[in-house]
C-alpha atoms as a PDB file:
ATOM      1  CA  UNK A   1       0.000   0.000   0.000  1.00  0.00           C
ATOM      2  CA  UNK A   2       1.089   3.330  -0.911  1.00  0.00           C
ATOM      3  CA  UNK A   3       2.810   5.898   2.209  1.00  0.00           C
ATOM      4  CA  UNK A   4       0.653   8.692   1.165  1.00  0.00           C
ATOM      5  CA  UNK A   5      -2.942   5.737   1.455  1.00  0.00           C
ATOM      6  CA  UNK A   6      -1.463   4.784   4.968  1.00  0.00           C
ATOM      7  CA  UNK A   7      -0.799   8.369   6.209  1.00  0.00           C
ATOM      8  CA  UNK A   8      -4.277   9.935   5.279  1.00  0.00           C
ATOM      9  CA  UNK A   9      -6.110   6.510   6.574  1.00  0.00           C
ATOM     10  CA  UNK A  10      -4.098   7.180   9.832  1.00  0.00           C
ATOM     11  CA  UNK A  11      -5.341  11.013   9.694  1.00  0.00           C
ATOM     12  CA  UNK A  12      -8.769  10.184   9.105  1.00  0.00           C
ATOM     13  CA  UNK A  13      -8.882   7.841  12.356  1.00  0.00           C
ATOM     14  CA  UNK A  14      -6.605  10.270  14.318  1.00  0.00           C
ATOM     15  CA  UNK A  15      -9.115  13.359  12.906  1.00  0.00           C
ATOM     16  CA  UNK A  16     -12.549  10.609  14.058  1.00  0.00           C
ATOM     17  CA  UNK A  17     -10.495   9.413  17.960  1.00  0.00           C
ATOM     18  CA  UNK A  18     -10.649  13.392  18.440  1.00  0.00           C
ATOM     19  CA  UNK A  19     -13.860  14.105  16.990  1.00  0.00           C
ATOM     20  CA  UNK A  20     -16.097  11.207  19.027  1.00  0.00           C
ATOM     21  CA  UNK A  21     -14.885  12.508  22.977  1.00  0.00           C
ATOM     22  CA  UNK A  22     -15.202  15.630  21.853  1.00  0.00           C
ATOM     23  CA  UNK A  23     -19.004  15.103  21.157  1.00  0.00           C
ATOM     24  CA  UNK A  24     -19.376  13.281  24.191  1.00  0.00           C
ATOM     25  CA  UNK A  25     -17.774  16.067  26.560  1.00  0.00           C
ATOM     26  CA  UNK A  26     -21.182  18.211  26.878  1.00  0.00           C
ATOM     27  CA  UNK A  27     -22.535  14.859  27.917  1.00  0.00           C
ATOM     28  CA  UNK A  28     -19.710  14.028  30.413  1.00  0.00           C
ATOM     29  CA  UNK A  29     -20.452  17.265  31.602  1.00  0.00           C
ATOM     30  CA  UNK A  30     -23.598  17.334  32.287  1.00  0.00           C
ATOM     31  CA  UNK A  31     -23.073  14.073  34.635  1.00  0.00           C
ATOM     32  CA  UNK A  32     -20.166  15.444  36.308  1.00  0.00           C
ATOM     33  CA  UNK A  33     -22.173  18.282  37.224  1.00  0.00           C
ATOM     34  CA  UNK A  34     -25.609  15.925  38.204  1.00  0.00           C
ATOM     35  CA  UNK A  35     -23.872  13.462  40.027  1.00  0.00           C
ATOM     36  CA  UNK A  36     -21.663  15.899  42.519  1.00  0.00           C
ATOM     37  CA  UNK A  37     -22.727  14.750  45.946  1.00  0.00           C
ATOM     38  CA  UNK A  38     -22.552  18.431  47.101  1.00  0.00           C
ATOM     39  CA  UNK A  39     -23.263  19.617  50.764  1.00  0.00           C
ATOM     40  CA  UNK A  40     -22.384  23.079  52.178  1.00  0.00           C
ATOM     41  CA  UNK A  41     -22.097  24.385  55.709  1.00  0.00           C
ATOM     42  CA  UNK A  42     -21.694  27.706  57.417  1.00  0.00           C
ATOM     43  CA  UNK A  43     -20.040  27.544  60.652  1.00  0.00           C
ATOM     44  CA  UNK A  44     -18.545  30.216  63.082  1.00  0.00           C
ATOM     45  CA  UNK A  45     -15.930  28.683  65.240  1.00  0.00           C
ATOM     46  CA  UNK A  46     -13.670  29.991  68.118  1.00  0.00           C
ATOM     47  CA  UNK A  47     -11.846  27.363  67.791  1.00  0.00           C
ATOM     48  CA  UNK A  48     -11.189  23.742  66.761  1.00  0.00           C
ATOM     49  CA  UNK A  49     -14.181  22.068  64.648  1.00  0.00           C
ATOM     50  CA  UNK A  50     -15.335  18.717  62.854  1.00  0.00           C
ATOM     51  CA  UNK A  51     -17.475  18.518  60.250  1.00  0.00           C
ATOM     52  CA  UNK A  52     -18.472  14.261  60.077  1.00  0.00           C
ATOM     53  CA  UNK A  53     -18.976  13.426  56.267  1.00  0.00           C
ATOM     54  CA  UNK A  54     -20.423   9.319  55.031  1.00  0.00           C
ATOM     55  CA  UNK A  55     -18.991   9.757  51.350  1.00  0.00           C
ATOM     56  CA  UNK A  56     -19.721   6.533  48.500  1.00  0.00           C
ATOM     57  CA  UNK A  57     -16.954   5.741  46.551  1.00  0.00           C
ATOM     58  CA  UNK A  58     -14.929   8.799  46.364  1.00  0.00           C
ATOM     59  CA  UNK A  59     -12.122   9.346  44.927  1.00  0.00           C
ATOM     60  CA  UNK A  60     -11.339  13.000  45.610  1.00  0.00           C
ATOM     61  CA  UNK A  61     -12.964  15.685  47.914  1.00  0.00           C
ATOM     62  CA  UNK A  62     -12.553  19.060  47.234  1.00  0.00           C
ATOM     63  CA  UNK A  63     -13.022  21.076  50.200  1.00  0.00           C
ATOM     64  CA  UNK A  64     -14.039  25.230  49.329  1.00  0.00           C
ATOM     65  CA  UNK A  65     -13.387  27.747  51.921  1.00  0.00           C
ATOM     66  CA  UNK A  66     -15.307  30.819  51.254  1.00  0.00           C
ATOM     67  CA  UNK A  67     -14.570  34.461  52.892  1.00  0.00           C
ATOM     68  CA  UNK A  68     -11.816  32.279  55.742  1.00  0.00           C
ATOM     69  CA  UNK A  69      -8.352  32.309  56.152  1.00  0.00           C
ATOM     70  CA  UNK A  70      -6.671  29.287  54.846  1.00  0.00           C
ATOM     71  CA  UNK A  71      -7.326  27.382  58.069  1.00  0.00           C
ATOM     72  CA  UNK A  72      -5.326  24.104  58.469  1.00  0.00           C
ATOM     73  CA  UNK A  73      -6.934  20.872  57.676  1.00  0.00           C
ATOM     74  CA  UNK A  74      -6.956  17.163  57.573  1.00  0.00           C
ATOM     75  CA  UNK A  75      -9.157  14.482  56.642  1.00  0.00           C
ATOM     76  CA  UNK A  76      -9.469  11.351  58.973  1.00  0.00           C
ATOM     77  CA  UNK A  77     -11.203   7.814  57.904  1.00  0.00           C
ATOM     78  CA  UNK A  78     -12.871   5.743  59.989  1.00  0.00           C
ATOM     79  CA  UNK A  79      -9.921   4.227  61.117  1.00  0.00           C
ATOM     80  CA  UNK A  80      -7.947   7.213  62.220  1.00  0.00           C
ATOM     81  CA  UNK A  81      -5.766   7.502  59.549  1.00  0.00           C
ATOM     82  CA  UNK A  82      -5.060  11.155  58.861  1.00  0.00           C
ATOM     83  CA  UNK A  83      -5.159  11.685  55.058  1.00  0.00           C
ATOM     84  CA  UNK A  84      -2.794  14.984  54.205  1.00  0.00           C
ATOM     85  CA  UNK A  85      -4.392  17.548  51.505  1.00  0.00           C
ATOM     86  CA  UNK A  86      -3.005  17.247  47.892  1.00  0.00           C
ATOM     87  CA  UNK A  87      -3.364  20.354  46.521  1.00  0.00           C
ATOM     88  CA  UNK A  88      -3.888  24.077  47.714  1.00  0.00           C
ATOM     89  CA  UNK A  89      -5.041  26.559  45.522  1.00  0.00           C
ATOM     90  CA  UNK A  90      -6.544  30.288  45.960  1.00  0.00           C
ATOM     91  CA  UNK A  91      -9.071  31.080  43.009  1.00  0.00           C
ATOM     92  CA  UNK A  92     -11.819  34.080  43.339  1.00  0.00           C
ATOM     93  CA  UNK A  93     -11.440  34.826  46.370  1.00  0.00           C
ATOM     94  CA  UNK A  94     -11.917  31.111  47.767  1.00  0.00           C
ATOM     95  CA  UNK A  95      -9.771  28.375  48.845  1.00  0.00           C
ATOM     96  CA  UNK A  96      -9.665  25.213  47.156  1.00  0.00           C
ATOM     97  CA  UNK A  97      -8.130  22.023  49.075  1.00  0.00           C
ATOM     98  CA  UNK A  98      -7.998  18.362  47.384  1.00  0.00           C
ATOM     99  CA  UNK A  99      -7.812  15.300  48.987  1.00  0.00           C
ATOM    100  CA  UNK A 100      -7.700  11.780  47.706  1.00  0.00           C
ATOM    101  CA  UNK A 101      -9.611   9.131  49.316  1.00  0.00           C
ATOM    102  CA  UNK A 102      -8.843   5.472  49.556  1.00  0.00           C
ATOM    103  CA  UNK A 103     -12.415   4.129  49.394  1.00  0.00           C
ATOM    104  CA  UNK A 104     -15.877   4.450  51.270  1.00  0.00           C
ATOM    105  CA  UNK A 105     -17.058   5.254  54.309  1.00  0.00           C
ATOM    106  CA  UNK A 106     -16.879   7.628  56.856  1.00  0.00           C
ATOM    107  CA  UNK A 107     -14.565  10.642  57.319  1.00  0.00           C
ATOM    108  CA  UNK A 108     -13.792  13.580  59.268  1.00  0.00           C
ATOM    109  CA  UNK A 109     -12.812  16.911  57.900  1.00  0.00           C
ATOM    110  CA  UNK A 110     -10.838  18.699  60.793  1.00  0.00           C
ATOM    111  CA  UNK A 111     -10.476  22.433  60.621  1.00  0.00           C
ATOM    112  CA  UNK A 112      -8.511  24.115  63.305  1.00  0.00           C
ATOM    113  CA  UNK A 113      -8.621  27.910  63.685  1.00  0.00           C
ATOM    114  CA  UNK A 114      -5.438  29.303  64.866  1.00  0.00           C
ATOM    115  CA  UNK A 115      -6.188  32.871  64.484  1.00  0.00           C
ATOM    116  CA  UNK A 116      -7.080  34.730  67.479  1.00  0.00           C
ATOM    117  CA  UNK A 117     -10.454  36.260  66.286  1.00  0.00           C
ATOM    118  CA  UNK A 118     -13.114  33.661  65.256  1.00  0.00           C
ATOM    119  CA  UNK A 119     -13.758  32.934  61.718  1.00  0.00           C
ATOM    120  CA  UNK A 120     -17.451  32.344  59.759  1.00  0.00           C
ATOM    121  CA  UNK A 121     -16.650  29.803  57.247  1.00  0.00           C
ATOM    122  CA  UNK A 122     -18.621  28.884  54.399  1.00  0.00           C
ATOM    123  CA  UNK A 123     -17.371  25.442  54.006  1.00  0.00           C
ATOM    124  CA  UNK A 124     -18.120  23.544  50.410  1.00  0.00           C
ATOM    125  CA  UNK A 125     -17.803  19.784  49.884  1.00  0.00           C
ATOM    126  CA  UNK A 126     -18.030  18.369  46.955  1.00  0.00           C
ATOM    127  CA  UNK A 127     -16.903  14.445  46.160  1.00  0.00           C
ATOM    128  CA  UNK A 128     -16.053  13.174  43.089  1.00  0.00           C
ATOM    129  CA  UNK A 129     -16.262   9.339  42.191  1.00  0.00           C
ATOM    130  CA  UNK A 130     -14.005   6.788  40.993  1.00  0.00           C
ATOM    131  CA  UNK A 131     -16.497   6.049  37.887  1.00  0.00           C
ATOM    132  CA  UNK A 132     -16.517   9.559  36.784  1.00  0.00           C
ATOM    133  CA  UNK A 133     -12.638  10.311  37.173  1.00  0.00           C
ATOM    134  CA  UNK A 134     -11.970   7.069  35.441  1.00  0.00           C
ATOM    135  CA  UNK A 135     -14.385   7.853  32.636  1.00  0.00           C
ATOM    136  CA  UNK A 136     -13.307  11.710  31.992  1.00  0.00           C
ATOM    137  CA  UNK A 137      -9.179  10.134  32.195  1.00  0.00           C
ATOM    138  CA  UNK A 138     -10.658   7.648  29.541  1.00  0.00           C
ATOM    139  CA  UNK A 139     -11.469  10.137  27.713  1.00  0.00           C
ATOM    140  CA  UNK A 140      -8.596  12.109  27.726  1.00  0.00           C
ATOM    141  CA  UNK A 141      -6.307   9.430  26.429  1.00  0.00           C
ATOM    142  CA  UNK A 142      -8.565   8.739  23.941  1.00  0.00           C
ATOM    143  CA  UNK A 143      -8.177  12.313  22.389  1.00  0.00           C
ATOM    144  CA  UNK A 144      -4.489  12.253  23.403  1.00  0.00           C
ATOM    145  CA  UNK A 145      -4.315   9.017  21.083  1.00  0.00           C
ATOM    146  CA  UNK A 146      -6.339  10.584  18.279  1.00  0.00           C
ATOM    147  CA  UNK A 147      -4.020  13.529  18.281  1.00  0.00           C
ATOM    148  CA  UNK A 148      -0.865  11.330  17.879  1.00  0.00           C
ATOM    149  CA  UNK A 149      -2.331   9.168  15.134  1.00  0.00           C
ATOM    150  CA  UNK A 150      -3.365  12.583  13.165  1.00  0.00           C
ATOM    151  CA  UNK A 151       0.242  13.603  13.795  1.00  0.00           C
ATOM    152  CA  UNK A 152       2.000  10.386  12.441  1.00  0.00           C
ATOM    153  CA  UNK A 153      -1.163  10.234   9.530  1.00  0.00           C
ATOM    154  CA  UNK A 154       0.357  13.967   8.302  1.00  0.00           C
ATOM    155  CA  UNK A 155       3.760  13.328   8.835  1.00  0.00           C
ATOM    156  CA  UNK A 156       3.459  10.157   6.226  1.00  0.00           C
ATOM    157  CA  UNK A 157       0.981  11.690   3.716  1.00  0.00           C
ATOM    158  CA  UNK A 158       3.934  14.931   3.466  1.00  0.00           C
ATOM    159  CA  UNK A 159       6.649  12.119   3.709  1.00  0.00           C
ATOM    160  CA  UNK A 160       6.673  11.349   0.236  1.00  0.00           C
ATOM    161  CA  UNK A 161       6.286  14.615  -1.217  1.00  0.00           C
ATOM    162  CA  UNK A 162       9.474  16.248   0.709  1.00  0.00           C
ATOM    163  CA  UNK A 163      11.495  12.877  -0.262  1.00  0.00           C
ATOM    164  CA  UNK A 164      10.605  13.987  -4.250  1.00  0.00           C
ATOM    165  CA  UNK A 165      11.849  17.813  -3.635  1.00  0.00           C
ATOM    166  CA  UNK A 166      14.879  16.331  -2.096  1.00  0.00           C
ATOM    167  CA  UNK A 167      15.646  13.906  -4.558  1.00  0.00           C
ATOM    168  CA  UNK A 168      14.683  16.827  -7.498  1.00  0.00           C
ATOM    169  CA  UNK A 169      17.066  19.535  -5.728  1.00  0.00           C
ATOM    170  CA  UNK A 170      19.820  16.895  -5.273  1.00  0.00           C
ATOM    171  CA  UNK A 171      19.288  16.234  -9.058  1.00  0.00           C
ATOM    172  CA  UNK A 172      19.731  19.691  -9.557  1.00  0.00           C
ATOM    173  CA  UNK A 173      22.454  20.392  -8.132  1.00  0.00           C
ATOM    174  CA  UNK A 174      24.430  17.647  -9.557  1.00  0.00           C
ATOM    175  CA  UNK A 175      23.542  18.747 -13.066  1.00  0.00           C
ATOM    176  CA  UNK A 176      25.232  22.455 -12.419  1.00  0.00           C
END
């Protein structure tokens, strides 16, 4: 079979492994957003508090702290194993704080307030499931995939043609 056949048969399938996720993503979406087990509380605290959270199948929590300090916190499972944040990020105003969670049950989101005045927090929890992170990360490969196959699919279609300009200039020069 011809380079030039094989290159724009790869493009085509690279061009189609982008295009299909890429339909889908409203859809993801729209599930990601449905499915969010979502529950928010407003506390005022002097100090030390614990907020008691039954989570199914999580795989991340993302803890919001609204108009607060960025107060220091853990996450404890039912067996007293302290799970450490992942990420800290400020966005907007708010405080974003990841954790990753090993599997179901119950945990404990510990917030301790070191400041000497006491704090009103708007506290956000949202969990995020193993199904849905595995499905977007699906996903994402799959266009990562597509992109590489469109890549290799031009790079052989063009393949031939810069091979004949070569092999013309080299003619070229040899008959000067």
């Amino acid at each position: 079979m011809n380079i030039t056949r094989v290159g724009a048969v790869l493009a085509i399938v690279g061009l189609l492994m982008l295009l299909i996720p890429n339909m889908l993503l409203p859809r993801v979406y729209n599930t990601v957003i449905n499915v969010l087990s979502n529950a928010t509380i407003t506390l005022d605290t002097y100090s030390r508090f614990l907020v008691p959270i039954y989570l199914n199948s999580p795989a991340y929590v993302v803890v919001i702290l609204n108009n607060s300090h960025l107060l220091p916190m853990y996450m404890l499972d039912e067996f007293g194993h302290i799970l450490m944040p992942n990420k800290y990020e400020y966005e907007h105003g708010m405080y974003l704080v990841i954790f990753p969670l090993i599997g179901h049950g119950n945990y404990s989101l510990i917030l301790i307030n070191d400041y000497p005045e006491d704090v009103n927090v708007s506290l956000s929890i949202t969990a995020i499931s193993n199904y849905l992170v595995n499905n977007i990360l699906l996903m994402n490969l799959m266009m990562d995939l597509g992109t590489a196959i469109l890549i290799l699919g031009a790079i052989l279609m063009v393949t031939k043609y810069l091979y004949r300009a070569v092999r013309l200039l080299l003619m070229e020069i040899k008959n000067l």
